[in-house]
Protein backbone atom coordinates (compact mmCIF):
# COMPACT_ATOMS: atom_id res chain seq x y z
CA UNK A 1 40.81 72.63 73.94
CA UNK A 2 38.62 74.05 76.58
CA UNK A 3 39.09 76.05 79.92
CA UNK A 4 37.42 74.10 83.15
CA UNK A 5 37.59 74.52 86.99
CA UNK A 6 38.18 71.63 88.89
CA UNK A 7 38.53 71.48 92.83
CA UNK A 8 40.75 69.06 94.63
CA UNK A 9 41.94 68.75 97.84
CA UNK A 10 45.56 68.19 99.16
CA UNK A 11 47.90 68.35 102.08
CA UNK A 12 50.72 70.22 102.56
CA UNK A 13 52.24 71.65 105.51
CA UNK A 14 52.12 75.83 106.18
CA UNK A 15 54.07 77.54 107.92
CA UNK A 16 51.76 79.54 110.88
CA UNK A 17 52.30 83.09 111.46
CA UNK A 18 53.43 81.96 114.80
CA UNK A 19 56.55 79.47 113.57
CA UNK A 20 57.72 81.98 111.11
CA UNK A 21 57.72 84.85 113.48
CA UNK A 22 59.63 81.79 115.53
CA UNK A 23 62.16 81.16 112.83
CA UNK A 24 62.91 84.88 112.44
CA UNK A 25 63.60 85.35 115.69
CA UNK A 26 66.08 82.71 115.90
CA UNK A 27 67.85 84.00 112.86
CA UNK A 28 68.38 87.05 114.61
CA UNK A 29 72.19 87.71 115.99
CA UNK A 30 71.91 90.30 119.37
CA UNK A 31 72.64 93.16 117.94
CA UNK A 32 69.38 92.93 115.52
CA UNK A 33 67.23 91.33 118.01
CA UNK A 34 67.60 94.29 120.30
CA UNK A 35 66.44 96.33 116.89
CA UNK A 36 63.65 94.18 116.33
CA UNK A 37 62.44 94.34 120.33
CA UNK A 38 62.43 98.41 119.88
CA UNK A 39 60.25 97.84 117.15
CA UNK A 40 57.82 95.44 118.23
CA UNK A 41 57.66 97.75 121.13
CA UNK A 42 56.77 100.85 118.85
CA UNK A 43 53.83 99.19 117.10
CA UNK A 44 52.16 96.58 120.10
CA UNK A 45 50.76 99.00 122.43
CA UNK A 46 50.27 95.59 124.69
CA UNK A 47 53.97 94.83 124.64
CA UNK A 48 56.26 96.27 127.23
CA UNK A 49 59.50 96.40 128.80
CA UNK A 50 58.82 94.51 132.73
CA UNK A 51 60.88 96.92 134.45
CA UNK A 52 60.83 95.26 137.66
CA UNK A 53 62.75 91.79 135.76
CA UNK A 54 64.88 94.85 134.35
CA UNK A 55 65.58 96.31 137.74
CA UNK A 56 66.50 92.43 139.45
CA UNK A 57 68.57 91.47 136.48
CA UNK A 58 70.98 95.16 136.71
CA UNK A 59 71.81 94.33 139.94
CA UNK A 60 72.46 90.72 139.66
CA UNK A 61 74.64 91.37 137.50
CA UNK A 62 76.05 94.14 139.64
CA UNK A 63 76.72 90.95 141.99
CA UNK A 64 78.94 89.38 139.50
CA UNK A 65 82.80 90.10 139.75
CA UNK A 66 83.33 89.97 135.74
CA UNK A 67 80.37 92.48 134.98
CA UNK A 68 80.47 96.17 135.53
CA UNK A 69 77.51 97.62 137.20
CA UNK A 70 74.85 98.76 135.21
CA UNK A 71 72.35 101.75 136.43
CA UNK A 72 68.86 101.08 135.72
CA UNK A 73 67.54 103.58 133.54
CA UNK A 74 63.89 104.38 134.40
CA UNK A 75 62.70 105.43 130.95
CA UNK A 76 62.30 102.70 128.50
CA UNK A 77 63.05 104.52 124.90
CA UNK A 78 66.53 106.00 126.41
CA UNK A 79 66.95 102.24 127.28
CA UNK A 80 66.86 101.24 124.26
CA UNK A 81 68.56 104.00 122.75
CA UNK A 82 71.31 103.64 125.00
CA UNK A 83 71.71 99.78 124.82
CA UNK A 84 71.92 99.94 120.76
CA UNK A 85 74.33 102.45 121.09
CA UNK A 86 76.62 100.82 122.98
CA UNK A 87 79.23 98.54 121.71
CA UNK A 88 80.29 95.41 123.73
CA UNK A 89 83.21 94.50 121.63
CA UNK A 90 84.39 97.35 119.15
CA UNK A 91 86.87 94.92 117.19
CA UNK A 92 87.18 91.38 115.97
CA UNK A 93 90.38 89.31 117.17
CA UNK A 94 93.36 88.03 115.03
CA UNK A 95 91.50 84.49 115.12
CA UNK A 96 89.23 85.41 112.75
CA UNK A 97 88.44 83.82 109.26
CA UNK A 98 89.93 85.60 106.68
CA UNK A 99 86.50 86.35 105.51
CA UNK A 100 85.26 87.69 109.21
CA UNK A 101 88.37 89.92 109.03
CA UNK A 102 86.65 92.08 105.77
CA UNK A 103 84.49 93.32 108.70
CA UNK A 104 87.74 94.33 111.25
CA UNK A 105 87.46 98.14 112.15
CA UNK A 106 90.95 98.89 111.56
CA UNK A 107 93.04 101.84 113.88
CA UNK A 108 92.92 105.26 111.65
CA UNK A 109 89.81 107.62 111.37
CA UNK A 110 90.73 109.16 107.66
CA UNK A 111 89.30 107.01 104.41
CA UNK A 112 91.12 106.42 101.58
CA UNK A 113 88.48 109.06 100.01
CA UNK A 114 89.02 111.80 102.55
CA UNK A 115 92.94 111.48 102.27
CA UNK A 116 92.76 111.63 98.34
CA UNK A 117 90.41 114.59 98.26
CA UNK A 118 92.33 116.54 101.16
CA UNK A 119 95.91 116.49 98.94
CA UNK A 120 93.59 116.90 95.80
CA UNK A 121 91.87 119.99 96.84
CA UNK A 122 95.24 121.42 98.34
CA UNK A 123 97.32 121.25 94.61
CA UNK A 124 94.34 122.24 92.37
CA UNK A 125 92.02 124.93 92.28
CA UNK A 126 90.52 124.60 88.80
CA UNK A 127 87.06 123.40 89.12
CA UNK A 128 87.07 121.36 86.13
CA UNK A 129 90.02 119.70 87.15
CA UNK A 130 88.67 118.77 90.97
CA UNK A 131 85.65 117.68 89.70
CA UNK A 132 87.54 115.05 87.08
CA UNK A 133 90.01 114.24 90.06
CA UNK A 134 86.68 113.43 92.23
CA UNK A 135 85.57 111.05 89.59
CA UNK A 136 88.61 109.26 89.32
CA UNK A 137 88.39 108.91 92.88
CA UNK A 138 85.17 107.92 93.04
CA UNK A 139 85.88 105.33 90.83
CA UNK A 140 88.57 103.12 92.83
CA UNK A 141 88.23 100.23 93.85
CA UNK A 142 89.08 98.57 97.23
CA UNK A 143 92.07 98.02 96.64
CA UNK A 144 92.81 101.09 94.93
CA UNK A 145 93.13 100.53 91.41
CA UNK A 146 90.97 102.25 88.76
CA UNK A 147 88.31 100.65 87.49
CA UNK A 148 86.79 103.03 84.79
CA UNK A 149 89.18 103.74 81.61
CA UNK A 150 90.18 107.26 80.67
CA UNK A 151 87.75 107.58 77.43
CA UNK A 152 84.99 106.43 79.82
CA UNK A 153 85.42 109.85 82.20
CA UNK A 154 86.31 112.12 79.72
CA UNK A 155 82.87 111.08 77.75
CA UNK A 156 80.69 111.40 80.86
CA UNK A 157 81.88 114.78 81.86
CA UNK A 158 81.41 115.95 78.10
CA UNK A 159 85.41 116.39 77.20
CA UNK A 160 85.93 116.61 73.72
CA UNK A 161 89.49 115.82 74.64
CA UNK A 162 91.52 113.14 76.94
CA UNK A 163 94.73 114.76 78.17
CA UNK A 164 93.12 116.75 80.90
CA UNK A 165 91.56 113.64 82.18
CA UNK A 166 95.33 111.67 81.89
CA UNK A 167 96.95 114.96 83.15
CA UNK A 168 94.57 114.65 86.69
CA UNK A 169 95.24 111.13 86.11
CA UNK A 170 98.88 111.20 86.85
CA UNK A 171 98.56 113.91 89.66
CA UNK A 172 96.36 111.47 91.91
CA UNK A 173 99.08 108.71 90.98
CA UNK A 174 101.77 110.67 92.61
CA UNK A 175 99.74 111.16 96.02
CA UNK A 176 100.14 108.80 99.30
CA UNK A 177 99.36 105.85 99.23
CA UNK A 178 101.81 105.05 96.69
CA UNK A 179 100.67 103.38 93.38
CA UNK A 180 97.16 104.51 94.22
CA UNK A 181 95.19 105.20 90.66
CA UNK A 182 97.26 102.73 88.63
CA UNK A 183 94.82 100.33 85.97
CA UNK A 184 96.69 97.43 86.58
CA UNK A 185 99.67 95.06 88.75
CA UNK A 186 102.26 96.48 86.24
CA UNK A 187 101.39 100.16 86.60
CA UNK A 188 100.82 100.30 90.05
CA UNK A 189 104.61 98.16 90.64
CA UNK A 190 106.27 100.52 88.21
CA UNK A 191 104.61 103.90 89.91
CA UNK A 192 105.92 102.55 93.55
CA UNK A 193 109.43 101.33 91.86
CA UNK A 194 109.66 104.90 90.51
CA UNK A 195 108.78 106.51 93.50
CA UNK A 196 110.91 104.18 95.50
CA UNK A 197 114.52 104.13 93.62
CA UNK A 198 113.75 107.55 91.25
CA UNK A 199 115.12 105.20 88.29
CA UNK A 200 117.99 103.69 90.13
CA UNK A 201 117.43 100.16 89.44
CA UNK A 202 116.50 99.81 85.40
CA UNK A 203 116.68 96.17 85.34
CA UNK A 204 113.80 96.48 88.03
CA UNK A 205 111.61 98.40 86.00
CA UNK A 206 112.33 95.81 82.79
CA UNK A 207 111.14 93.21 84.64
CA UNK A 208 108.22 94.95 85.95
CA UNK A 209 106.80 95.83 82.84
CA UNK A 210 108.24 93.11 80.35
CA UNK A 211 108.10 89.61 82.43
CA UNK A 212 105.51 90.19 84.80
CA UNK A 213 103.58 86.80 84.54
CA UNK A 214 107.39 84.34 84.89
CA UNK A 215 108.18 86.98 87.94
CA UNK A 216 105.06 85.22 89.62
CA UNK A 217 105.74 82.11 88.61
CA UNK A 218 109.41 82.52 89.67
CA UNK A 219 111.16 81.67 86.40
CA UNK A 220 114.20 83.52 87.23
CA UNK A 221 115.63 81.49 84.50
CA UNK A 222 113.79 81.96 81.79
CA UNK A 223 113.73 85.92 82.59
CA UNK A 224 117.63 85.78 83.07
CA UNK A 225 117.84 84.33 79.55
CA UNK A 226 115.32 86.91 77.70
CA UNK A 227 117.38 89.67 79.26
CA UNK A 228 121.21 88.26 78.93
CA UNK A 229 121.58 89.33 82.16
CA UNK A 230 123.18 86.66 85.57
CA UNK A 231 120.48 84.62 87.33
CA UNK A 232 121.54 86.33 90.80
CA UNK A 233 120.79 90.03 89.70
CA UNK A 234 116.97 88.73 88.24
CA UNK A 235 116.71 87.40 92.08
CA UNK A 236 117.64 90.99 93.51
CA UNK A 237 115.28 92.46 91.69
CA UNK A 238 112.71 89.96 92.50
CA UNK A 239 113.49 90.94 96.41
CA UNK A 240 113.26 94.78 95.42
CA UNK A 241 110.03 93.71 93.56
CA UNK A 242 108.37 92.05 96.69
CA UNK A 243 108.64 95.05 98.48
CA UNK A 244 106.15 96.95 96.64
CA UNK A 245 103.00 97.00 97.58
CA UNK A 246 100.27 94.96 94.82
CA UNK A 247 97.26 96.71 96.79
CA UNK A 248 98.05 100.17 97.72
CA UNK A 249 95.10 100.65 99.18
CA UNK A 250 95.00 97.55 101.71
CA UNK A 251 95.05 99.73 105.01
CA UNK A 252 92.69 102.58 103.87
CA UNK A 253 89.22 100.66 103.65
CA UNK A 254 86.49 102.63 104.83
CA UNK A 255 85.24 100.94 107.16
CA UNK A 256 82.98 102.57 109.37
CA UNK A 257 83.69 102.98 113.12
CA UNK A 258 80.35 101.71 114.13
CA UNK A 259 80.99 98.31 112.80
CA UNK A 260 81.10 95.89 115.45
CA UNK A 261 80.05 92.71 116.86
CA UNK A 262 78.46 91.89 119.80
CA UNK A 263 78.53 88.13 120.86
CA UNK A 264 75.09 86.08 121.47
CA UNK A 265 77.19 83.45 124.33
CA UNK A 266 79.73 84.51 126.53
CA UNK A 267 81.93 81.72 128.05
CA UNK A 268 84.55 83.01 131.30
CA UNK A 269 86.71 81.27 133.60
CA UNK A 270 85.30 80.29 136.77
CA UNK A 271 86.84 82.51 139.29
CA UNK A 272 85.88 80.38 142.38
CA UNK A 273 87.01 77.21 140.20
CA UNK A 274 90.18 77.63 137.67
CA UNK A 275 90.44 75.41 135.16
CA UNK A 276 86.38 75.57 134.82
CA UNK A 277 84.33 77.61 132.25
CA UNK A 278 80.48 79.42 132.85
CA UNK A 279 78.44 80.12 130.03
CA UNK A 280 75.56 82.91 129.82
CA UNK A 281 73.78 83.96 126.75
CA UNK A 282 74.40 87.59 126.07
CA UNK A 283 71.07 89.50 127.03
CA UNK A 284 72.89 92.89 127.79
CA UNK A 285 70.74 95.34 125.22
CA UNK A 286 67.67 92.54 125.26
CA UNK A 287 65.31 94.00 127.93
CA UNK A 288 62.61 91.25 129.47
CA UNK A 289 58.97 91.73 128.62
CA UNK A 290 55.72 91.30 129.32
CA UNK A 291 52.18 91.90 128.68
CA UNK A 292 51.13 95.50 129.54
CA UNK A 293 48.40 94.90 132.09
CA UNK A 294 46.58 97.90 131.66
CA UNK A 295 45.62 96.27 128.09
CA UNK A 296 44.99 92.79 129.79
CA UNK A 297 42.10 94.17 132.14
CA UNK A 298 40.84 95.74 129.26
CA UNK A 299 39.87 92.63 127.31
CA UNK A 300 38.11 91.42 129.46
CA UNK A 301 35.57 94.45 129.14
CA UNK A 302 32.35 93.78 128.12
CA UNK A 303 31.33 97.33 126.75
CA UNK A 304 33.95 96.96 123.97
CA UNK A 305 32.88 96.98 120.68
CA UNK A 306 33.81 93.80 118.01
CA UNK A 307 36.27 95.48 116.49
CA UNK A 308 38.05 96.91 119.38
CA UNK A 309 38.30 93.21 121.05
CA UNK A 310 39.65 91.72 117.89
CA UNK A 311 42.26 94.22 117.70
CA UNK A 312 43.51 93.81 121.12
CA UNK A 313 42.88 89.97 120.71
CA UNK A 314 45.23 90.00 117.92
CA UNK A 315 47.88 92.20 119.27
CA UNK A 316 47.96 89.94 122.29
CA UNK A 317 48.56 86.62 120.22
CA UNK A 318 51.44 88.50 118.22
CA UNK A 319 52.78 90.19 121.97
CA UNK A 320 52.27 86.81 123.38
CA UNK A 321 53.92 84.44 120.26
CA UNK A 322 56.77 87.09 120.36
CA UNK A 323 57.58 86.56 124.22
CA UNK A 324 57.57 82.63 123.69
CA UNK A 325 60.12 82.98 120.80
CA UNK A 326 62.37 84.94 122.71
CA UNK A 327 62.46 82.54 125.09
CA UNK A 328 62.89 79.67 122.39
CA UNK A 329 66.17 81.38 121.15
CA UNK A 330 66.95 81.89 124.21
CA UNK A 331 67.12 78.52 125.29
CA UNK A 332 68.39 77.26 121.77
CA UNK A 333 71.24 79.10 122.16
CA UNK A 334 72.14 78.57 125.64
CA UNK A 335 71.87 74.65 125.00
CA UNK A 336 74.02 75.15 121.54
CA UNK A 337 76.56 76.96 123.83
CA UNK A 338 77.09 74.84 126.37
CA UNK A 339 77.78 71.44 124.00
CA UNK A 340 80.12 73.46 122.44
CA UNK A 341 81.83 74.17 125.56
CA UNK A 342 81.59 70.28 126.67
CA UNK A 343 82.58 69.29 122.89
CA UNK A 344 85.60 71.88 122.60
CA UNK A 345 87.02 72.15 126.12
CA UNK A 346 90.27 70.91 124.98
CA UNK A 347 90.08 74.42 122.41
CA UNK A 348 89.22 76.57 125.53
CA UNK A 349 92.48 74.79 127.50
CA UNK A 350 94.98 74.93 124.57
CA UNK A 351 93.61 76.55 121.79
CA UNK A 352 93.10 75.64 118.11
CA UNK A 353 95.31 72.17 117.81
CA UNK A 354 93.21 70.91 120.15
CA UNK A 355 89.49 71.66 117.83
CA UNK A 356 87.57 69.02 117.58
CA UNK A 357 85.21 67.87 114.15
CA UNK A 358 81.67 69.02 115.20
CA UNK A 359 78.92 68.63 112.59
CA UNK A 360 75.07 70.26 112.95
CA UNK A 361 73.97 66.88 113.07
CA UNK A 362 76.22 65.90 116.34
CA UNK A 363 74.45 69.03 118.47
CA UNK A 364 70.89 68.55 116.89
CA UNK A 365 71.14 64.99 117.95
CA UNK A 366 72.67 66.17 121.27
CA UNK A 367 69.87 68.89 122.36
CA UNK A 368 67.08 67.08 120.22
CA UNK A 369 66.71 69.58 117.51
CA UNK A 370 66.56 70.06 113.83
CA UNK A 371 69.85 70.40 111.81
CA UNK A 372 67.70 73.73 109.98
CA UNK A 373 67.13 74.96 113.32
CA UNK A 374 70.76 74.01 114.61
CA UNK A 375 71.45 76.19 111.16
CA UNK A 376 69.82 78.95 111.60
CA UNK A 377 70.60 79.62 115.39
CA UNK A 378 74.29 80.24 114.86
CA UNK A 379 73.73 82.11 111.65
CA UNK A 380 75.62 85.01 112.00
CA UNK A 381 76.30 85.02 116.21
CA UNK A 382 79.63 85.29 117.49
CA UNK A 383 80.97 83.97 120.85
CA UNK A 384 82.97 85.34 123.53
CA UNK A 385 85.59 83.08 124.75
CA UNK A 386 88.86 83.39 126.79
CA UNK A 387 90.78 82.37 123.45
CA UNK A 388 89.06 85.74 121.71
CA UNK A 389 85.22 86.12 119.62
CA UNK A 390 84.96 83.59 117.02
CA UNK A 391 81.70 83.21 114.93
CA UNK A 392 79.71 80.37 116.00
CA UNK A 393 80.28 78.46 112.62
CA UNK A 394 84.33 78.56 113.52
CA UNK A 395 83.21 75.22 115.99
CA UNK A 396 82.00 73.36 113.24
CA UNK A 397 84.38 71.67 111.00
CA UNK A 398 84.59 68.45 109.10
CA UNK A 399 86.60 65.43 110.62
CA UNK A 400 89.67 64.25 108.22
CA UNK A 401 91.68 61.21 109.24
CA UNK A 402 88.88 58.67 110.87
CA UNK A 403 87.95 55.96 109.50
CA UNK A 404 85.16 56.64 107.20
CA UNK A 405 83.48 53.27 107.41
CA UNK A 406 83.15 52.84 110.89
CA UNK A 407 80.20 51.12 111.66
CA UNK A 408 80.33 52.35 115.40
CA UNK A 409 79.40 55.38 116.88
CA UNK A 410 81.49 55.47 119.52
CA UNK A 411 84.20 56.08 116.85
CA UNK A 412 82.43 58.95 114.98
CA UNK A 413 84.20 62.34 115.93
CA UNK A 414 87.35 61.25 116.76
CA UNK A 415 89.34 62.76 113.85
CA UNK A 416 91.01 65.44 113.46
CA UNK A 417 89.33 68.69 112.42
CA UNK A 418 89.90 69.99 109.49
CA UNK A 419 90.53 73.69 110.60
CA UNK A 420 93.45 72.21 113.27
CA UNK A 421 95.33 70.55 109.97
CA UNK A 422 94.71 73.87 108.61
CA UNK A 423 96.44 75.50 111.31
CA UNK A 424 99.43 72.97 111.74
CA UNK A 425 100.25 73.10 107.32
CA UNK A 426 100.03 76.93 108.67
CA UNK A 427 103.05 75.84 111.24
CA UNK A 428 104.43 73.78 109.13
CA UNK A 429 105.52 76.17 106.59
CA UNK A 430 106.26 79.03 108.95
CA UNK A 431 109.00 76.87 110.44
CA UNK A 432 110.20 75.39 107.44
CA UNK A 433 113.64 75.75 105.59
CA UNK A 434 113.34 78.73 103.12
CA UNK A 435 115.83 77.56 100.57
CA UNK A 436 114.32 74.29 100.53
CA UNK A 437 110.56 74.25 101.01
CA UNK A 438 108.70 71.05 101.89
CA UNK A 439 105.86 69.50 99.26
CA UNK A 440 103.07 68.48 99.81
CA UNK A 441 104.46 64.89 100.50
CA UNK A 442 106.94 65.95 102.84
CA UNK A 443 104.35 67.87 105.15
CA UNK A 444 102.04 64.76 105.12
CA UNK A 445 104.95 62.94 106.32
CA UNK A 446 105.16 65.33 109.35
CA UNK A 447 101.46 65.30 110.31
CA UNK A 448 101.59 61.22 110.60
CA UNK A 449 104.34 61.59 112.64
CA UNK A 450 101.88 63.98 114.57
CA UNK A 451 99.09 61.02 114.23
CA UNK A 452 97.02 62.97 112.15
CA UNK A 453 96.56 60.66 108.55
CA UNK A 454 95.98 62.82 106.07
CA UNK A 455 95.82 62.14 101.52
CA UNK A 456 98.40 64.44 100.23
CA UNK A 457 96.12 65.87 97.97
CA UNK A 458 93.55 67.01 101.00
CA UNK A 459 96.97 68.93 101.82
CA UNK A 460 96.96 70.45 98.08
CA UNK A 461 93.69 71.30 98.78
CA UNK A 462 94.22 73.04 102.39
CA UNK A 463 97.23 74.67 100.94
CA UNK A 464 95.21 76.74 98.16
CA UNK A 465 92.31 77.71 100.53
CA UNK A 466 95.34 79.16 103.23
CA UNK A 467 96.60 80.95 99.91
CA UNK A 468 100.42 79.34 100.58
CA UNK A 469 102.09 78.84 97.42
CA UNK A 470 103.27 75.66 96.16
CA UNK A 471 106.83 74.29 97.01
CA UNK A 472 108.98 75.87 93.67
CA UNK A 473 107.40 78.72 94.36
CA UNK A 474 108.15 79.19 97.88
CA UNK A 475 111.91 78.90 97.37
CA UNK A 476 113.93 81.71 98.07
C-alpha cells in the first residue's frame, strides 16, 4: 500500500452565493423577513430604505377603504422598530390544525408557574421548603404532571431524607389547578375525585385506582364483575369519572403574549364587486429599497484605492442580489396566492366542504416553477382570508375518491380532498346517535350517499388522526 495524489476533473452543480441567498429569502415567512431586512440594513452601508417608494406606498394604502392609514415615519431605525413591534394578527382562528393551535396565545396573563409559586410562597415560609416546592415546580410538565421522582429531588438538593420532599409534594397537589403535581392518570383522577366528592363516591375512587386500563376501554362489564357490583352504577361512575380533568394543566401553558402570526397573502372581498376576492402580498413591516446613491457615485471614483473598490464592489453585488430576491419572493408568492384563490374559490364561498385536492406539483406546473421552490415558499406563511388565517400548507391536500388510473388530465383533481372527508367523519359523528354509534362501514355508507367514494379503512385511518374513538367505545 502506498499514498498518491491524483487529479481529476468532474462536474457538479454549486449552489452560487447569489441562489442561496435566493433560497433563504424565500424560506423566510414576513415576520422574519422584516428581521432579516433590519439586518442587512445594519451591515451594507450601500443598502437603504427608498423613502420616497415608502412615502407613495403609506398613502396608497391610505386610499384603500380596508386599510387604516399609516403615518410615514421619517426615521428609518424607529421604522423598523416600530413595524416589528407591531402585531397584525395577535391570535390564530378556531380553523387551525391541531398542531398550529400549540402556538394559540390563549386569554389569561398568569402561567401555570407564576400561579403555583404565588399560593406556594403565601402557605410557606421555610426556605428549605420553597426552594424544594420550586423544584417540583420546575419540574412539570405541560400538562402538569411530574416528571422527576421523589428520590431524584431529595438527592439533588442533598436530603438525607424523603418525607420533606413528599410533605411539599402533597401541599402543591392540593393547590388550583386541581390534580396539578400528580405522577400519573391514576393520581391525578383520584386527587380531583377527592377534591371533588371529599370521599362521597367510594366505588369512584375503586375504579380509579384498581381498573383504570378496562375504564378506557369501556369494559363496564368486566369491571362490574371484578367488583360484584350492577353494571348501571360502574356507568355512573364512569360519567363522574369523565368529568375530571386527565391534563390539569391544559389552560395554563405559558405561552408568551408576543406569539403571533402575521400572514405573507391577504385575500378580501371586493367591495365594489361582492361575490369577488383581491389578493395582495402582505408587505406592511417590509420597507422598499434601494441602492444608497451616495455609495453609487462613489465607485465610480478613480482616486480609490484597490481595496476600497472591491469592498464597495462586493457590498453592491450582495445589496444588489438581495433587492432581486425580494422581488423573486415577492412575485412567487403573489402568483402561489392567486392559484390558490382561482383553485379554492368554492372554500372562500362556502368554506371547508367545498376544499379542493391541490398538490405542489398542480401550482409548480401552473406558475412554471419547481415543486422545491413551490416547497419552500409556503414553508411556514400563513394567509389571511375571509374564512380566518390558515397556514399556506392547509390548501394542499391529497385527492381520495378519483379514479387513480385515469389516463386523462382533465380528470386529475377532481376528487375529493382529503381534509373535507376529514371534516364531514367530523360531522358525521357529531350528529350521530349516542347510544348507537355508527362504524366505520356505516359512515362510508353516508359519504357515498354524499358522492364522495371512500375504502372504509381510509375512514379507520381518518378516524385515528381526528383522535375519535372507535364505535364500542363511543357508546354511551
Amino acid at each position: 500500500m502506498k499514498l498518491s495524489q491524483h487529479q481529476t476533473m468532474t462536474q457538479k452543480q454549486v449552489m452560487t452565493r447569489v441562489m442561496q441567498q435566493s433560497i433563504e429569502v424565500l424560506l423566510l415567512p414576513v415576520l422574519d423577513l422584516e428581521q432579516t431586512i433590519a439586518q442587512e440594513l445594519e451591515t451594507n452601508p450601500l443598502l437603504e430604505i427608498d423613502e420616497v417608494s415608502l412615502r407613495q406606498k403609506a398613502a396608497e394604502a391610505a386610499d384603500h377603504a380596508h386599510t387604516p392609514e399609516v403615518p410615514f415615519i421619517q426615521s428609518m431605525s424607529d421604522e423598523i422598530q416600530k413595524l416589528m413591534k407591531a402585531p397584525e394578527h395577535p391570535f390564530l382562528p378556531d380553523s387551525f390544525e391541531e398542531d398550529v393551535r400549540e402556538d394559540m396565545p390563549l386569554k389569561f396573563t398568569e402561567s401555570l408557574e407564576e400561579k403555583l409559586l404565588r399560593q406556594l410562597h403565601i402557605d410557606l415560609d421555610d426556605p428549605l421548603k420553597i426552594r424544594i416546592g420550586e423544584m417540583l415546580i420546575g419540574q412539570l410538565d405541560e400538562d402538569g404532571y411530574l416528571t422527576a421522582n421523589i428520590e431524584e429531588i431529595a438527592q439533588a438538593m442533598n436530603l438525607g431524607s424523603h418525607s420533606l420532599v413528599k410533605d411539599v409534594l402533597r401541599l402543591i397537589q392540593s393547590y388550583e389547578p386541581v390534580g396539578i403535581a400528580a405522577r400519573d392518570l391514576k393520581e391525578c383522577l383520584t386527587i380531583q375525585a377527592n377534591a371533588k366528592f371529599n370521599g362521597s363516591t367510594p366505588l369512584t375512587l375503586k375504579i380509579i385506582q384498581e381498573h383504570l386500563p378496562s375504564l378506557g376501554r369501556k369494559r363496564y362489564d368486566l369491571i362490574a364483575r371484578n367488583l360484584k357490583t350492577p353494571v348501571e352504577h360502574v356507568r355512573q361512575c364512569a360519567q363522574i369519572i369523565a368529568t375530571l380533568e386527565p391534563r390539569p394543566a391544559r389552560n395554563f401553558r405559558p405561552i408568551s403574549e408576543s406569539n403571533y402570526v402575521k400572514p405573507d397573502i391577504i385575500i378580501h372581498e371586493s367591495l365594489q364587486t361582492p361575490g369577488e376576492y383581491q389578493i395582495e402580498v402582505n408587505e406592511k413591516g417590509v420597507p422598499p429599497l434601494r441602492i444608497n446613491p451616495v455609495y453609487r457615485q462613489l465607485i465610480k471614483k478613480k482616486d480609490l484605492s484597490e481595496l476600497e473598490k472591491q469592498f464597495l464592489r462586493e457590498k453592491l453585488q450582495s445589496a444588489l442580489a438581495f433587492i432581486k430576491s425580494m422581488q423573486q419572493r415577492g412575485s412567487t408568492i403573489k402568483q402561489i396566492g392567486t392559484y390558490i384563490l382561482e383553485k379554492q374559490k368554492g372554500f372562500f364561498d362556502n368554506g371547508h366542504l367545498d376544499l379542493k385536492p391541490m398538490s405542489l406539483k398542480d401550482v409548480a406546473k401552473a406558475i412554471d416553477r419547481n415543486e422545491s421552490t413551490i416547497s419552500r415558499a409556503i414553508s411556514q406563511k400563513y394567509i389571511d382570508t375571509p374564512r380566518g388565517i390558515f397556514p399556506l400548507k392547509y390548501f394542499f391536500s391529497q385527492s381520495v375518491g378519483n379514479t387513480a388510473n385515469s389516463q386523462n388530465e382533465e380528470d386529475e383533481g377532481h376528487g375529493t380532498s382529503n381534509r373535507t372527508i376529514k371534516e364531514e367523519i367530523c360531522q358525521i359523528v357529531a350528529d350521530e346517535d349516542k347510544t348507537k354509534p355508527l362504524a366505520d362501514s356505516e359512515i362510508q355508507g353516508i359519504l357515498k350517499e354524499r358522492n364522495i367514494r371512500v375504502a372504509r379503512r381510509t375512514i379507520g385511518k381518518y378516524r385515528k388522526q381526528l383522535k375519535i374513538l372507535p364505535s364500542h367505545l363511543r357508546k354511551i
